[in-house]
PDB file of N, CA and C in Angstrom:
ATOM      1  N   UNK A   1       0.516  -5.626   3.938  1.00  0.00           N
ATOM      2  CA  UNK A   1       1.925  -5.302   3.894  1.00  0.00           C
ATOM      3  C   UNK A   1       2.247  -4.384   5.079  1.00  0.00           C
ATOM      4  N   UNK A   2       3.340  -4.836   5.663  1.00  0.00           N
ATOM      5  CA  UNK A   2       4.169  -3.820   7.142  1.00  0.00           C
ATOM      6  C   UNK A   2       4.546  -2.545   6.635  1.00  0.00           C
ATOM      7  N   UNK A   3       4.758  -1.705   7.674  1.00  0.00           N
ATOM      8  CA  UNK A   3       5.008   0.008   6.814  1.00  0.00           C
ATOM      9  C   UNK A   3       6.519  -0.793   6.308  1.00  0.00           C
ATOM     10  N   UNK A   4       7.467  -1.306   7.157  1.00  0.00           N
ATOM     11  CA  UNK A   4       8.680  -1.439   6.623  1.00  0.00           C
ATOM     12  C   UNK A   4       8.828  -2.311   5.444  1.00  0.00           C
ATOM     13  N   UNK A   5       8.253  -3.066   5.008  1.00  0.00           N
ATOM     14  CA  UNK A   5       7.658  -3.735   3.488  1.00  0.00           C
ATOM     15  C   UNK A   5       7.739  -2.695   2.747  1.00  0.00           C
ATOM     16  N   UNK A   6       6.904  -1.805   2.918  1.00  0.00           N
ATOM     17  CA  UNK A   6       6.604  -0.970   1.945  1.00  0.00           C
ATOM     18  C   UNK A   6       7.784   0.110   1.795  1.00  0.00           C
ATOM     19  N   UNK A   7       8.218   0.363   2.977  1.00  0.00           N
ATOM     20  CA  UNK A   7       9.451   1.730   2.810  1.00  0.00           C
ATOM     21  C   UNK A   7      10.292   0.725   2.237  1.00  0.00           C
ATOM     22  N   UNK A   8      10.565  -0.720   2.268  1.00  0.00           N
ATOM     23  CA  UNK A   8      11.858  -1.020   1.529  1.00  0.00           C
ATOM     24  C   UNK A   8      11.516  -1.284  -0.031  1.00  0.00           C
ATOM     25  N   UNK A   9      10.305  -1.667  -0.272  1.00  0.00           N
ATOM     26  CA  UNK A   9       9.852  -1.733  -1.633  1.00  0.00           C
ATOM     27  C   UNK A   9       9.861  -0.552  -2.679  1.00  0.00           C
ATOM     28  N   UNK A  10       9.765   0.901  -2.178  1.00  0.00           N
ATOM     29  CA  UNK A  10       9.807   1.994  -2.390  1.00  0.00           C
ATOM     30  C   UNK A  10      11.485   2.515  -2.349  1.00  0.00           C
ATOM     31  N   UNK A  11      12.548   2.054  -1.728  1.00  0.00           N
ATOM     32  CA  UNK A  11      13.726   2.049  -1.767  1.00  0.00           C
ATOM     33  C   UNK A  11      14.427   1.195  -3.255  1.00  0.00           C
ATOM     34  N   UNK A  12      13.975   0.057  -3.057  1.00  0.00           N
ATOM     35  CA  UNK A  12      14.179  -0.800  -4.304  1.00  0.00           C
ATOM     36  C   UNK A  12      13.954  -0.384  -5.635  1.00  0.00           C
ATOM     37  N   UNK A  13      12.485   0.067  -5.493  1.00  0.00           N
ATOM     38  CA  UNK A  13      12.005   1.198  -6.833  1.00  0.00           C
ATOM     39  C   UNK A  13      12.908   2.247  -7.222  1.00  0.00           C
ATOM     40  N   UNK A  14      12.930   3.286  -6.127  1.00  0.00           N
ATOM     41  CA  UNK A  14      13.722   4.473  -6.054  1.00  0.00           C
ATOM     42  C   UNK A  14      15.569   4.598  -7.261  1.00  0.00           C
ATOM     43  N   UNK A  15      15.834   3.000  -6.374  1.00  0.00           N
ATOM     44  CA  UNK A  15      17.344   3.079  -6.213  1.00  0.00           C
ATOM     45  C   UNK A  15      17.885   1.917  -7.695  1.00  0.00           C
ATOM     46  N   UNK A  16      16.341   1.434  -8.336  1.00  0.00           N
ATOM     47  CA  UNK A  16      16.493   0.837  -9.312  1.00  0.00           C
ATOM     48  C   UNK A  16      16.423   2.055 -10.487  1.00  0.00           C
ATOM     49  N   UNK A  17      15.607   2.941 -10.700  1.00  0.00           N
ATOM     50  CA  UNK A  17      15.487   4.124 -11.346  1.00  0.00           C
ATOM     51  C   UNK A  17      16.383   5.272 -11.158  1.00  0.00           C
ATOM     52  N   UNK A  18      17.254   5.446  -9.953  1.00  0.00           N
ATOM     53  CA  UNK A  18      18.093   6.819  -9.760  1.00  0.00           C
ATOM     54  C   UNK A  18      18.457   7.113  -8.374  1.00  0.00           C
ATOM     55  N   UNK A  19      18.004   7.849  -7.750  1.00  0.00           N
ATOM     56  CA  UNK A  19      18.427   8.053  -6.699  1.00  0.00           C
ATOM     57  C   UNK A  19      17.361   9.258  -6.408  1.00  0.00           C
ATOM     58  N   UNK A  20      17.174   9.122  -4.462  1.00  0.00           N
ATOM     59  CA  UNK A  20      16.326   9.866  -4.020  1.00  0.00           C
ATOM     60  C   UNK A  20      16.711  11.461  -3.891  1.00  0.00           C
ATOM     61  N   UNK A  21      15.542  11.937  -4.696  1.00  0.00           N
ATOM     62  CA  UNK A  21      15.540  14.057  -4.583  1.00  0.00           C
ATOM     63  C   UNK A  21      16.554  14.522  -3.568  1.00  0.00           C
ATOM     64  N   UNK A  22      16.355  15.633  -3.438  1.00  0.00           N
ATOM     65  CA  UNK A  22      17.376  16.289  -2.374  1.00  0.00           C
ATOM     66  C   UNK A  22      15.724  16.881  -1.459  1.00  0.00           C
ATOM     67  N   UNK A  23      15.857  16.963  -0.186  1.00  0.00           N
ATOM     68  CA  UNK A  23      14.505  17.369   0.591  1.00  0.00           C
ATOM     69  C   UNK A  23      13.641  18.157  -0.005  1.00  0.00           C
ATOM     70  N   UNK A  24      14.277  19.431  -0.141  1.00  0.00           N
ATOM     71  CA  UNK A  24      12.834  20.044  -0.815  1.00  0.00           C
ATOM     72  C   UNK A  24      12.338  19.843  -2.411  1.00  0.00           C
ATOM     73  N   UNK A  25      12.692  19.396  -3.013  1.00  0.00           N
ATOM     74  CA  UNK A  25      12.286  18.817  -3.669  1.00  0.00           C
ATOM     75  C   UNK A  25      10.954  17.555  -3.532  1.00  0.00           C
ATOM     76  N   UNK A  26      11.328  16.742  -2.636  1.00  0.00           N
ATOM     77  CA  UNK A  26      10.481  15.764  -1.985  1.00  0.00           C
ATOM     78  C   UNK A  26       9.562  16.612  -1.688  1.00  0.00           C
ATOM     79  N   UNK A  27       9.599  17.480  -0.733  1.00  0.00           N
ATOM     80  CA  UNK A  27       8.688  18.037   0.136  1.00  0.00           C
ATOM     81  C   UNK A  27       7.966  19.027  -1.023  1.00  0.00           C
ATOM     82  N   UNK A  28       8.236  19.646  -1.861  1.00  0.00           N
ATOM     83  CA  UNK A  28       7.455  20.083  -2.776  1.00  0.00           C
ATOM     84  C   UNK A  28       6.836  19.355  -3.749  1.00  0.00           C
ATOM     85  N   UNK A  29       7.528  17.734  -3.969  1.00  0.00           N
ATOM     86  CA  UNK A  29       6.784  16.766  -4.722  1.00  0.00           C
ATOM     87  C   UNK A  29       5.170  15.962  -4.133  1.00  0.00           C
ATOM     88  N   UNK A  30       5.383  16.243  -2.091  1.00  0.00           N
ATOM     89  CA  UNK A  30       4.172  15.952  -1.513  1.00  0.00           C
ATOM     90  C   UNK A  30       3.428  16.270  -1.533  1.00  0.00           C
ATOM     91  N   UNK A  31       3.738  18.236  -1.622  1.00  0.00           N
ATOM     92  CA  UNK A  31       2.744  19.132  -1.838  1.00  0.00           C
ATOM     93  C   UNK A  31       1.589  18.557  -3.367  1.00  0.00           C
ATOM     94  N   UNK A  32       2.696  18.841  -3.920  1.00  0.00           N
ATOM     95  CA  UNK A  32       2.241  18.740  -5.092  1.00  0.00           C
ATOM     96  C   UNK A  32       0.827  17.504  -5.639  1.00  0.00           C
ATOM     97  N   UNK A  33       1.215  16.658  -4.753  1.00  0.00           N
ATOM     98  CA  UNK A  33       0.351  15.355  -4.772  1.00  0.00           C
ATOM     99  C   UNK A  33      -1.283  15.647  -3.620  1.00  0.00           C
ATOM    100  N   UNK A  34      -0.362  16.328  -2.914  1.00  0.00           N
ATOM    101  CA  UNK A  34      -1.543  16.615  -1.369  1.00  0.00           C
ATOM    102  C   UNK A  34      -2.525  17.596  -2.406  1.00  0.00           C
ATOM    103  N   UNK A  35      -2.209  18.423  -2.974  1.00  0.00           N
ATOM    104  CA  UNK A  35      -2.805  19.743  -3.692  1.00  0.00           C
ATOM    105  C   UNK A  35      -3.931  18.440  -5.113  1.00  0.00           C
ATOM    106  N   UNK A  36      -3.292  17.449  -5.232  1.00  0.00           N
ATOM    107  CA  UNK A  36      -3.961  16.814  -6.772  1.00  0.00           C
ATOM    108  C   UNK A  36      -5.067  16.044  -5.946  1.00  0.00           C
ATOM    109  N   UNK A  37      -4.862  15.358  -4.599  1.00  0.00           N
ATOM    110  CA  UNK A  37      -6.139  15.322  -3.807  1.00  0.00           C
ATOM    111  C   UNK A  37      -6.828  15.383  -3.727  1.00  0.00           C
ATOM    112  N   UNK A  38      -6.767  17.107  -3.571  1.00  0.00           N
ATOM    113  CA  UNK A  38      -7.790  17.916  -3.145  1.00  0.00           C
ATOM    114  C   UNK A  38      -8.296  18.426  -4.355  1.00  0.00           C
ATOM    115  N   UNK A  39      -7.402  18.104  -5.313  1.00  0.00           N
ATOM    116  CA  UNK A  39      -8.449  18.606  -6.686  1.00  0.00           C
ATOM    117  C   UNK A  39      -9.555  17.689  -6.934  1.00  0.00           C
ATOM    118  N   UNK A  40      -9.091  16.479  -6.831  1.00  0.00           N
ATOM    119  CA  UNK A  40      -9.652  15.286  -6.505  1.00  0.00           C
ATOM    120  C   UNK A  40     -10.997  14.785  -6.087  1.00  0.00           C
ATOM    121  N   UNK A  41     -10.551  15.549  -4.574  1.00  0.00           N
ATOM    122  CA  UNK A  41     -11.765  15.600  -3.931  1.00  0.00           C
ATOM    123  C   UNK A  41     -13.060  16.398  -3.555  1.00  0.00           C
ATOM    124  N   UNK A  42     -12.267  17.465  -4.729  1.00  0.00           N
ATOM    125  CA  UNK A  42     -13.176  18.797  -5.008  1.00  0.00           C
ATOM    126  C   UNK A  42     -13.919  18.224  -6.256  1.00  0.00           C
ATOM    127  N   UNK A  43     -13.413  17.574  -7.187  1.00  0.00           N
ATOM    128  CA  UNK A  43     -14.449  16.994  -8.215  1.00  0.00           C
ATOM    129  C   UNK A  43     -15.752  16.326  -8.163  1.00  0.00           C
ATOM    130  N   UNK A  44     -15.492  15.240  -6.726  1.00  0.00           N
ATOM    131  CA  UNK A  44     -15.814  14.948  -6.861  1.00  0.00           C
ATOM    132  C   UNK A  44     -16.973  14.618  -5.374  1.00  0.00           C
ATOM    133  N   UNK A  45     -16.623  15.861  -4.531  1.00  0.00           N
ATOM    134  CA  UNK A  45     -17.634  16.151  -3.832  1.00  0.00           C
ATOM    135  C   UNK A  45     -17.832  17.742  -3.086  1.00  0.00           C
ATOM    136  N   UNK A  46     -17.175  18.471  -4.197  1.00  0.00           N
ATOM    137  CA  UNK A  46     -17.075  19.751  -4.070  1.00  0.00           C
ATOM    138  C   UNK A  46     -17.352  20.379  -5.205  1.00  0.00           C
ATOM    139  N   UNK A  47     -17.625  21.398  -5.443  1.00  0.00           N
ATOM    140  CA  UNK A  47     -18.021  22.642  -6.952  1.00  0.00           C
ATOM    141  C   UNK A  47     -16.868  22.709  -8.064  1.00  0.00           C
ATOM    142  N   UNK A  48     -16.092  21.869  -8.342  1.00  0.00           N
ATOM    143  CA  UNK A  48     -15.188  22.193  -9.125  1.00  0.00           C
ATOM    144  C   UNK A  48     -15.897  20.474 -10.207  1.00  0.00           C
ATOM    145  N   UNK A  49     -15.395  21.333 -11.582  1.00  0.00           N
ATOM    146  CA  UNK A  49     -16.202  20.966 -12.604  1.00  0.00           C
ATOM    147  C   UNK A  49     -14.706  19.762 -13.071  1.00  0.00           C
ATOM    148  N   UNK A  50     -15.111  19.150 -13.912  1.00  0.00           N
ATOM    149  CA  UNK A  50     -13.872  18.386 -14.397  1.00  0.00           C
ATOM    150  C   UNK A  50     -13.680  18.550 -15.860  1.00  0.00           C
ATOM    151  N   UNK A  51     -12.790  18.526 -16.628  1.00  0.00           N
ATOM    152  CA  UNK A  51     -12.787  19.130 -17.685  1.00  0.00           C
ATOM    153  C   UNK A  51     -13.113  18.081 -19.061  1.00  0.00           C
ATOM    154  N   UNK A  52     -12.779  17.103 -18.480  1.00  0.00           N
ATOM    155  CA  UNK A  52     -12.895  15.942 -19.267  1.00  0.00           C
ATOM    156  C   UNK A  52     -13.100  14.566 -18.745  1.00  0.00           C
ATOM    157  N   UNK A  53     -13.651  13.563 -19.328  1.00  0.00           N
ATOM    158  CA  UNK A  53     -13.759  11.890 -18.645  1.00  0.00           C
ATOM    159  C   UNK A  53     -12.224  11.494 -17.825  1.00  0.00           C
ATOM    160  N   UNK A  54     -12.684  11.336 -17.026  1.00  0.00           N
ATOM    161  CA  UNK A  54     -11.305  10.916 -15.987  1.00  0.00           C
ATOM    162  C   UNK A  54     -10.637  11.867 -15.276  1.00  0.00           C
ATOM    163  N   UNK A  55     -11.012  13.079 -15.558  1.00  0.00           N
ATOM    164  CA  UNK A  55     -10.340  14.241 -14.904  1.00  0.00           C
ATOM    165  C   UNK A  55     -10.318  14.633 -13.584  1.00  0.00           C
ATOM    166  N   UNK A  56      -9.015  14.058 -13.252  1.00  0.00           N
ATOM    167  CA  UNK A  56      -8.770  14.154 -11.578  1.00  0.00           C
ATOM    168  C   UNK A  56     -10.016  13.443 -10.786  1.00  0.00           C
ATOM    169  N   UNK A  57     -10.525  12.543 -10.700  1.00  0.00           N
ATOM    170  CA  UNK A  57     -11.292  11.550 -10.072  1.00  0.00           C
ATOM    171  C   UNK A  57     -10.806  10.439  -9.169  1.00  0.00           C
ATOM    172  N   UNK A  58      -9.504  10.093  -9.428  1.00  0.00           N
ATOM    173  CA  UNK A  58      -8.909   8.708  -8.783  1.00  0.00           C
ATOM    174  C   UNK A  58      -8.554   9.477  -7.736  1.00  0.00           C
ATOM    175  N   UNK A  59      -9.038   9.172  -6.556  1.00  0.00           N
ATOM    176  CA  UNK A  59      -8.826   9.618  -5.369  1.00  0.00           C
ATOM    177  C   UNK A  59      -7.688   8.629  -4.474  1.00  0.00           C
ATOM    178  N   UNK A  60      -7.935   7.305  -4.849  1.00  0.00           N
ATOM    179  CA  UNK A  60      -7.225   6.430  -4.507  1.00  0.00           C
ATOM    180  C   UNK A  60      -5.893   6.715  -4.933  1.00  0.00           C
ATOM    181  N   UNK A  61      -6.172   6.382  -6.318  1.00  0.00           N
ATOM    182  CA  UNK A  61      -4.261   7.398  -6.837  1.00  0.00           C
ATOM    183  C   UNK A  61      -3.843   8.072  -6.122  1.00  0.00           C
ATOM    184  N   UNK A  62      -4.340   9.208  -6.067  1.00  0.00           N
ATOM    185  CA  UNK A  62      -3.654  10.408  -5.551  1.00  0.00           C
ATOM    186  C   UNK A  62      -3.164  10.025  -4.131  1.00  0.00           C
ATOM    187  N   UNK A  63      -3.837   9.254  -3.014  1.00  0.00           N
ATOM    188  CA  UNK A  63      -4.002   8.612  -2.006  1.00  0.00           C
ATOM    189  C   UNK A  63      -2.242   7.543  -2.165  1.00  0.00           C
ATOM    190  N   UNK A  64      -2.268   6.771  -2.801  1.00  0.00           N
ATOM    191  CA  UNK A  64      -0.960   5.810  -3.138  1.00  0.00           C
ATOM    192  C   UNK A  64       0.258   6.913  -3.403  1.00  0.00           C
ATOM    193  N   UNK A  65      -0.004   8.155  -4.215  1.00  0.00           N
ATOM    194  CA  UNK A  65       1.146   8.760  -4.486  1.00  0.00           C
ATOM    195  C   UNK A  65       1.492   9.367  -3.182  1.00  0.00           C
ATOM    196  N   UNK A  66       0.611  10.061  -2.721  1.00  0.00           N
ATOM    197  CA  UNK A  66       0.845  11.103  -1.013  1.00  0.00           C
ATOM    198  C   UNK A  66       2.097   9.742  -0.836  1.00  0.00           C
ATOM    199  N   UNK A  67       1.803   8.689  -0.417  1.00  0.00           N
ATOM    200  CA  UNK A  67       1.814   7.617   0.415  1.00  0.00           C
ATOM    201  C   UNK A  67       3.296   6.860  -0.301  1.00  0.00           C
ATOM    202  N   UNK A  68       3.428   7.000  -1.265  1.00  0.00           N
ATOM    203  CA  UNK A  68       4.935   6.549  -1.581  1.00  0.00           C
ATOM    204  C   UNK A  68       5.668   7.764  -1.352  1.00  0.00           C
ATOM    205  N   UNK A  69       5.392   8.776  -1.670  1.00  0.00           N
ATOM    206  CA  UNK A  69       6.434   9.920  -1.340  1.00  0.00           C
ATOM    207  C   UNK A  69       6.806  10.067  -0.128  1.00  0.00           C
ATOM    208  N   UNK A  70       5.902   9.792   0.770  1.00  0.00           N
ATOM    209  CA  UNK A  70       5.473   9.947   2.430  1.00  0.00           C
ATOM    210  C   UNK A  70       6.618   8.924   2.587  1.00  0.00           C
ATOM    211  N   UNK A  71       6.546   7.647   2.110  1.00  0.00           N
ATOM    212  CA  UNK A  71       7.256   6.715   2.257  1.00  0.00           C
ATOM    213  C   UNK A  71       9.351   6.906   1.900  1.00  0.00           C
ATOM    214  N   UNK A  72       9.380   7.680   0.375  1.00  0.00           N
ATOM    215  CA  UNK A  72      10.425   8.051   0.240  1.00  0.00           C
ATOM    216  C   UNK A  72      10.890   9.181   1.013  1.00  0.00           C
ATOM    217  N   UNK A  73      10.352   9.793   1.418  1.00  0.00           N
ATOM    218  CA  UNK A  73      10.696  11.144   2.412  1.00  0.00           C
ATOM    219  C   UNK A  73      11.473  10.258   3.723  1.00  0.00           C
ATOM    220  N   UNK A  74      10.440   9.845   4.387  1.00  0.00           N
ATOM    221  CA  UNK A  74      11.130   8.852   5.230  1.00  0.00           C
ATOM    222  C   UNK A  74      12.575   8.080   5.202  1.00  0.00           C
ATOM    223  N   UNK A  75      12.206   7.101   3.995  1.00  0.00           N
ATOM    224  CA  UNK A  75      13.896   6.687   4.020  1.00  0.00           C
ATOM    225  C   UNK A  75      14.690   7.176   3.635  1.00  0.00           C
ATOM    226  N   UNK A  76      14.767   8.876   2.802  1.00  0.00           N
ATOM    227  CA  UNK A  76      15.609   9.318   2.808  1.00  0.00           C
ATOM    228  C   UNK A  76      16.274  10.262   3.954  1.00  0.00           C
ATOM    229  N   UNK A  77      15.170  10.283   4.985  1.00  0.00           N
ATOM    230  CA  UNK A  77      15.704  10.704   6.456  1.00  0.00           C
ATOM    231  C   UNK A  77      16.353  10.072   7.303  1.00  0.00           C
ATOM    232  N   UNK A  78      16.227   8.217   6.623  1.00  0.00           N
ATOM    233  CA  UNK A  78      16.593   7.264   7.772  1.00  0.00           C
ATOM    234  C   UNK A  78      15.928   7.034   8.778  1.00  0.00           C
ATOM    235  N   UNK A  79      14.226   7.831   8.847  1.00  0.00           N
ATOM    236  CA  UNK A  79      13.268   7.139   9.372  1.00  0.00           C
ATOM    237  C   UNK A  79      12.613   6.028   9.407  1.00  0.00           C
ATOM    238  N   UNK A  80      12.344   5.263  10.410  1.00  0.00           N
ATOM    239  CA  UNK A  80      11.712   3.771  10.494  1.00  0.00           C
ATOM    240  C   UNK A  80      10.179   4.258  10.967  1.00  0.00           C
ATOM    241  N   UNK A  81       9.430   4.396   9.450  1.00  0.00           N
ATOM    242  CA  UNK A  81       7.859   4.853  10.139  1.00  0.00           C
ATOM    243  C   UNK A  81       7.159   4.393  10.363  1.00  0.00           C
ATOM    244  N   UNK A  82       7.266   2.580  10.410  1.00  0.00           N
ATOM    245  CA  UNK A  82       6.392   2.012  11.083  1.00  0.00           C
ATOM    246  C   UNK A  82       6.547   2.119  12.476  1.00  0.00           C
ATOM    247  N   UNK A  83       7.930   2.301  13.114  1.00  0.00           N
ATOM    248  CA  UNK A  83       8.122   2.443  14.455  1.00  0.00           C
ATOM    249  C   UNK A  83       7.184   3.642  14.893  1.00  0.00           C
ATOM    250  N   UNK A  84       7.891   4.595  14.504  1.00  0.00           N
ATOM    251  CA  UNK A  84       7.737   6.218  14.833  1.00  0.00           C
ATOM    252  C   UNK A  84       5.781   6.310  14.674  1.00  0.00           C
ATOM    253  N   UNK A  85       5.432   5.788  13.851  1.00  0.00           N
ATOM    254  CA  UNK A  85       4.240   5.673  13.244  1.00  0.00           C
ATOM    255  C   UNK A  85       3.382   5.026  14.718  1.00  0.00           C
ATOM    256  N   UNK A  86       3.842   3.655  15.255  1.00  0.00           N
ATOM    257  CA  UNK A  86       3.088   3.360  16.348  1.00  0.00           C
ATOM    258  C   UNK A  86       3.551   4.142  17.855  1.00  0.00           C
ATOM    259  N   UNK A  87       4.412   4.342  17.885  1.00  0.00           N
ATOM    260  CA  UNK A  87       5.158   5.620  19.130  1.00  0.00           C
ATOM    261  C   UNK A  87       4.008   7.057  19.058  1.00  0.00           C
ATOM    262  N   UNK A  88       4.043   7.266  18.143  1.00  0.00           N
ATOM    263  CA  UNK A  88       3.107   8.064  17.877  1.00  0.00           C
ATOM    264  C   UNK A  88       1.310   7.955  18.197  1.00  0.00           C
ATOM    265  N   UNK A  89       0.994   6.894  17.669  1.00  0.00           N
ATOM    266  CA  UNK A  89      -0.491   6.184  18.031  1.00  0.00           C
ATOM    267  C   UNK A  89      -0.361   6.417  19.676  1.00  0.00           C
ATOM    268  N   UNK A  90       0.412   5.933  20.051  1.00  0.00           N
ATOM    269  CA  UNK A  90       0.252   4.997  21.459  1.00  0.00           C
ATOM    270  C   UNK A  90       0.389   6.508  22.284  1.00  0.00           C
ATOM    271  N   UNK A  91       1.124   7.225  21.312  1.00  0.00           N
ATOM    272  CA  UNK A  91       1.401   8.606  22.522  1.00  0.00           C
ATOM    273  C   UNK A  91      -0.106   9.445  22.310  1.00  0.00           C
ATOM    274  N   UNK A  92      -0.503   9.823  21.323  1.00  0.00           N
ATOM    275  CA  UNK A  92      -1.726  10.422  21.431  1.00  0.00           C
ATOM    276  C   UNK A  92      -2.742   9.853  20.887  1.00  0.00           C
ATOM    277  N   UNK A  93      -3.332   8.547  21.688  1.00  0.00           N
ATOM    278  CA  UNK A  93      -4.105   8.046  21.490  1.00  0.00           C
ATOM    279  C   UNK A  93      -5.523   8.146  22.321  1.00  0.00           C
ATOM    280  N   UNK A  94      -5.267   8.535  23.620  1.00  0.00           N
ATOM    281  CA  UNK A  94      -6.222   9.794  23.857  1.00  0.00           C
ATOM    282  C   UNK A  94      -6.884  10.958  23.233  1.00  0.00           C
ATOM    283  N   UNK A  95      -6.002  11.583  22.939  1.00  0.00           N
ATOM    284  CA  UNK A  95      -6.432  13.196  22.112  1.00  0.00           C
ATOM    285  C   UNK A  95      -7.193  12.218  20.911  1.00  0.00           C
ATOM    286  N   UNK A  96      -6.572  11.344  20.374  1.00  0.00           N
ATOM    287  CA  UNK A  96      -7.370  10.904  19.513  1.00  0.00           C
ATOM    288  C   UNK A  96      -9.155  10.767  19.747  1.00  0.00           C
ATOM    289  N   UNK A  97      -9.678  10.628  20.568  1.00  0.00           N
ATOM    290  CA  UNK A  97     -11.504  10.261  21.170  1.00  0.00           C
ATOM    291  C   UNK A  97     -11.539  11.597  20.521  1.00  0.00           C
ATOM    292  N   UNK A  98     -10.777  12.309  20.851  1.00  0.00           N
ATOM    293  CA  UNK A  98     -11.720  14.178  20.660  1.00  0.00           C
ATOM    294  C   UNK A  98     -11.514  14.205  19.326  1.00  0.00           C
ATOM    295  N   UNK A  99     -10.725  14.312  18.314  1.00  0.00           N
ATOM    296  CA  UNK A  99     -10.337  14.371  17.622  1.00  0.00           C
ATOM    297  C   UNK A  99     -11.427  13.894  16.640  1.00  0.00           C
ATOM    298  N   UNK A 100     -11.745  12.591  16.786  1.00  0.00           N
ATOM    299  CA  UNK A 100     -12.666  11.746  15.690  1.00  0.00           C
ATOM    300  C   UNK A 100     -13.516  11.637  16.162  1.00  0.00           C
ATOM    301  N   UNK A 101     -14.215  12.161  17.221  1.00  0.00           N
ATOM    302  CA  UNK A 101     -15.799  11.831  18.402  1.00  0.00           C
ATOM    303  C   UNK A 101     -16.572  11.683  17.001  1.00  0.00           C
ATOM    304  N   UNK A 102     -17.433  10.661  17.158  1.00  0.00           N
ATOM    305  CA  UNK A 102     -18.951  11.061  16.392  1.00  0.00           C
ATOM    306  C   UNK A 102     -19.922  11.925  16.443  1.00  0.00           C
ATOM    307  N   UNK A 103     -19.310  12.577  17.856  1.00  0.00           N
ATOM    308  CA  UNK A 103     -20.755  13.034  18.467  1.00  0.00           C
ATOM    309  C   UNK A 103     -19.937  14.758  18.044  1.00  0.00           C
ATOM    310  N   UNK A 104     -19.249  15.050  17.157  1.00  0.00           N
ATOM    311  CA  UNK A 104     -18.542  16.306  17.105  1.00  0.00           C
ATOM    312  C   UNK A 104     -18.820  16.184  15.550  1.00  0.00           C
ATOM    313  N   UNK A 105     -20.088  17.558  14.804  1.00  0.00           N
ATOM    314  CA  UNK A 105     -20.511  17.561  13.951  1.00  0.00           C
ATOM    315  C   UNK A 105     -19.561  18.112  12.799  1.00  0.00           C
ATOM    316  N   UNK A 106     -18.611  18.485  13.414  1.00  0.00           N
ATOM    317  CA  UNK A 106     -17.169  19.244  12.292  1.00  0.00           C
ATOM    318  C   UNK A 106     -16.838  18.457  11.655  1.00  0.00           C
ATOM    319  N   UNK A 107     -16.744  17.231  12.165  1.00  0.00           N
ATOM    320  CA  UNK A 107     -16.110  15.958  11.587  1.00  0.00           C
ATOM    321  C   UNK A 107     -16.853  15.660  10.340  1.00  0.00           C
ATOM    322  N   UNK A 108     -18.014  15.628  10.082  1.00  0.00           N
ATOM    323  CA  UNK A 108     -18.810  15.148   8.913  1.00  0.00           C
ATOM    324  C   UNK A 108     -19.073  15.897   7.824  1.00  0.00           C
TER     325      UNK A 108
END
């Protein structure tokens, strides 16, 4: 699926259920998801214990939610982020080598 597939599929959802947050709201709903992540990913390769079967493990979830909100944030800016999204690649796609080197042990 194209990013713009998806930002309009996420519009359709949105606008079939209500209408999109007011910004910070959004932006505290990303947090909120970015933070369940990392609980996430503290379960389950970091020291944090889980409290029960299933507890905060779906990493993928949490991954789809960032990623629709990411998505509603956008069209409620009237951003096109598949555009902006490759404008972006193409502009620092250099810095990118340093960034992800293999040979740079931070990364792992």
């Amino acid at each position: 699926m194209e990013i713009s597939e998806a930002q309009k599929k996420v519009e359709e959802l949105i606008l079939h259920y209500g209408d999109y947050w007011e910004p910070l709201s959004m932006m505290a709903r990303i947090t909120e998801e970015v933070g369940e992540l990392a609980r996430a990913m503290n379960i389950k390769y970091g020291g944090k214990r889980s409290k029960f079967e299933g507890d905060g493990r779906e990493i993928e979830e949490e991954l789809a939610d960032i990623l629709f909100t990411t998505l509603a944030i956008a069209n409620s800016q009237g951003i096109n982020l598949e555009k902006i999204y490759w404008e972006k690649v193409k502009k620092d796609f250099e810095k990118m080598k340093g960034v992800y080197s293999k040979d740079d042990n931070t990364n792992s």
